[in-house]
Protein backbone atom coordinates (compact mmCIF):
# COMPACT_ATOMS: atom_id res chain seq x y z
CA UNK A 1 97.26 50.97 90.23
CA UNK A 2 99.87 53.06 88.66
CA UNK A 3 101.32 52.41 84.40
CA UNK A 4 104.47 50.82 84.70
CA UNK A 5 105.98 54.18 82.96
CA UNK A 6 104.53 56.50 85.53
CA UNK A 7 106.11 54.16 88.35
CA UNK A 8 109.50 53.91 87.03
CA UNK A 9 109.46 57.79 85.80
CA UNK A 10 108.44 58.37 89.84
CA UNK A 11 111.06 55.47 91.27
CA UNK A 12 113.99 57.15 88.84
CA UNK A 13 113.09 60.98 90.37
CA UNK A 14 113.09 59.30 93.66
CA UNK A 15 116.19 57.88 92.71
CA UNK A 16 117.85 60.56 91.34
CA UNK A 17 116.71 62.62 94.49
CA UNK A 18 118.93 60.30 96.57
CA UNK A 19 121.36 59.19 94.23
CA UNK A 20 124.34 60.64 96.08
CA UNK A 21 124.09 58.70 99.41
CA UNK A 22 122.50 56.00 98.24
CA UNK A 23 125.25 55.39 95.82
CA UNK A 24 127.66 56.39 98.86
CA UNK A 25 126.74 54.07 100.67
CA UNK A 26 124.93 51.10 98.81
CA UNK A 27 126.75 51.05 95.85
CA UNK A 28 125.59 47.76 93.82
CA UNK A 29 122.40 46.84 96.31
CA UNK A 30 119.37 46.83 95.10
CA UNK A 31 116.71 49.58 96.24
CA UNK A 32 112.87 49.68 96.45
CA UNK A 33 111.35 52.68 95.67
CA UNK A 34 107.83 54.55 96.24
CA UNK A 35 106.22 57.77 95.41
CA UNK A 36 107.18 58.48 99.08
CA UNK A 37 110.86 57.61 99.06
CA UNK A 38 113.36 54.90 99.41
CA UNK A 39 111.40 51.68 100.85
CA UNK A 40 114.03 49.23 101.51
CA UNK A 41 117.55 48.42 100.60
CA UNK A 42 119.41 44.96 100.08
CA UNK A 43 121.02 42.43 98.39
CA UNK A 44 117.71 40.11 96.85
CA UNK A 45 114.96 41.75 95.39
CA UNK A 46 112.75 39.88 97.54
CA UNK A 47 114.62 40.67 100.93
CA UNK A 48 114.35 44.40 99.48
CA UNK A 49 110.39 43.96 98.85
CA UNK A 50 110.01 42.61 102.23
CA UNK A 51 111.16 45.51 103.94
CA UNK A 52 109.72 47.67 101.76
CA UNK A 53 106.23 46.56 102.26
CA UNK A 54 106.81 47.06 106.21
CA UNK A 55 107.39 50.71 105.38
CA UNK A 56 105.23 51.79 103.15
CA UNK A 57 102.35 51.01 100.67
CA UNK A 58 103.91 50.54 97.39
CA UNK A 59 103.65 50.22 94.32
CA UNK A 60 107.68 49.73 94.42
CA UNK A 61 110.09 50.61 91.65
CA UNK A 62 113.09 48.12 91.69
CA UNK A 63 116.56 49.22 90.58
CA UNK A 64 120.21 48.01 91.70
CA UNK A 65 121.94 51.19 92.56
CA UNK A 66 125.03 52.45 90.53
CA UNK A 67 124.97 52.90 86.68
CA UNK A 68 123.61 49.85 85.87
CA UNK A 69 119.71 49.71 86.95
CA UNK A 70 119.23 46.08 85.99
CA UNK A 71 118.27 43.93 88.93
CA UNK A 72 118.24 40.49 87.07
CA UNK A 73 114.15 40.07 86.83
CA UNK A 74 111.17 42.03 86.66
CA UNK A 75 108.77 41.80 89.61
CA UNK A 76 105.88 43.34 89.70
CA UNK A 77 104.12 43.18 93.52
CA UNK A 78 101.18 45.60 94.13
C-alpha cells in the first residue's frame, strides 16, 4: 500500500505529464490517476473509480482537472 504523500506526489507527476490534453479536453471532470497513467475520467468520483478499476490496479489519485484539484471528498479505495 502506498503513503498517501507518495500517491498524490505520483498522481500530480502523472497529472502534470498530461495536463495539456487532459485540460483540453476535460476541463472541470474529475480524473483517476495511477502510477501507470490516467485510469478513468468523469463527472462522479465514483463513476471515475469504476472505470478506473477496469483499467488498471490502483491505488488511484483523485483530482478534478483545471486549477482547482478539489473533488468535493476524500476517497480512499485500494
Amino acid at each position: 500500500m502506498e503513503e498517501p504523500k507518495s500517491l498524490a506526489k505520483v498522481g500530480e507527476s502523472v497529472y502534470q505529464s498530461n495536463k495539456d490534453w487532459l485540460e483540453k479536453e476535460y476541463m472541470g471532470k474529475i480524473v483517476a490517476l495511477s502510477k501507470d497513467g490516467v485510469a478513468g475520467v468523469g463527472n462522479e468520483i465514483l463513476e471515475v473509480y469504476d472505470k478506473a478499476k477496469k483499467k488498471s490496479r490502483g491505488p488511484f489519485y483523485f483530482r478534478r482537472v483545471g486549477p482547482n484539484p478539489s473533488v468535493g471528498f476524500l476517497l480512499v479505495l485500494f
